[in-house]
Protein backbone atom coordinates (compact mmCIF):
# COMPACT_ATOMS: atom_id res chain seq x y z
CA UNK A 1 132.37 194.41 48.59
CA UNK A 2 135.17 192.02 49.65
CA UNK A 3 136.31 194.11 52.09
CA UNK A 4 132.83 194.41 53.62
CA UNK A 5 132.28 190.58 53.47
CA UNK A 6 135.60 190.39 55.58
CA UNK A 7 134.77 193.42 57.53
CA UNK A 8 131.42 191.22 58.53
CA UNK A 9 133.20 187.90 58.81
CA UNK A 10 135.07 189.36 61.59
CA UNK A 11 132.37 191.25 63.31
CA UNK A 12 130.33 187.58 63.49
CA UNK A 13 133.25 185.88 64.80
CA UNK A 14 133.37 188.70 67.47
CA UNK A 15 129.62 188.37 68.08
CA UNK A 16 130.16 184.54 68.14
CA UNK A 17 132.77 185.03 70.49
CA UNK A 18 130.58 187.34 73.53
CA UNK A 19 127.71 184.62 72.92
CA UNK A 20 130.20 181.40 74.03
CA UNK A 21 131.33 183.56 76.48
CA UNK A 22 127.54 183.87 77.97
CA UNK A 23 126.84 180.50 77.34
CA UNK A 24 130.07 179.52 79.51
CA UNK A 25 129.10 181.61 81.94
CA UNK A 26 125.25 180.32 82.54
CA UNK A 27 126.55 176.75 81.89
CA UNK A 28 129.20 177.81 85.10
CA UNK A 29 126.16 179.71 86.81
CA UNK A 30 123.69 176.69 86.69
CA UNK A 31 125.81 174.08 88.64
CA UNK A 32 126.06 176.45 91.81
CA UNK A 33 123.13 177.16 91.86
CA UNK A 34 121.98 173.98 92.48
């Protein structure tokens, strides 16, 4: 069960990671296009 709670741990931080990148991104997209 530890193991899995680590497992998970790093598969959120991953997740966390793709959705900063997106919000980056459309924070990047919004200025230009105004």
């Amino acid at each position: 069960e530890r193991t899995n709670e680590r497992t998970n741990e790093r598969t959120n931080g991953r997740t966390n990671e793709r959705t900063n990148e997106r919000a980056s991104e459309r924070t990047n997209e919004r200025p230009s296009d105004r």
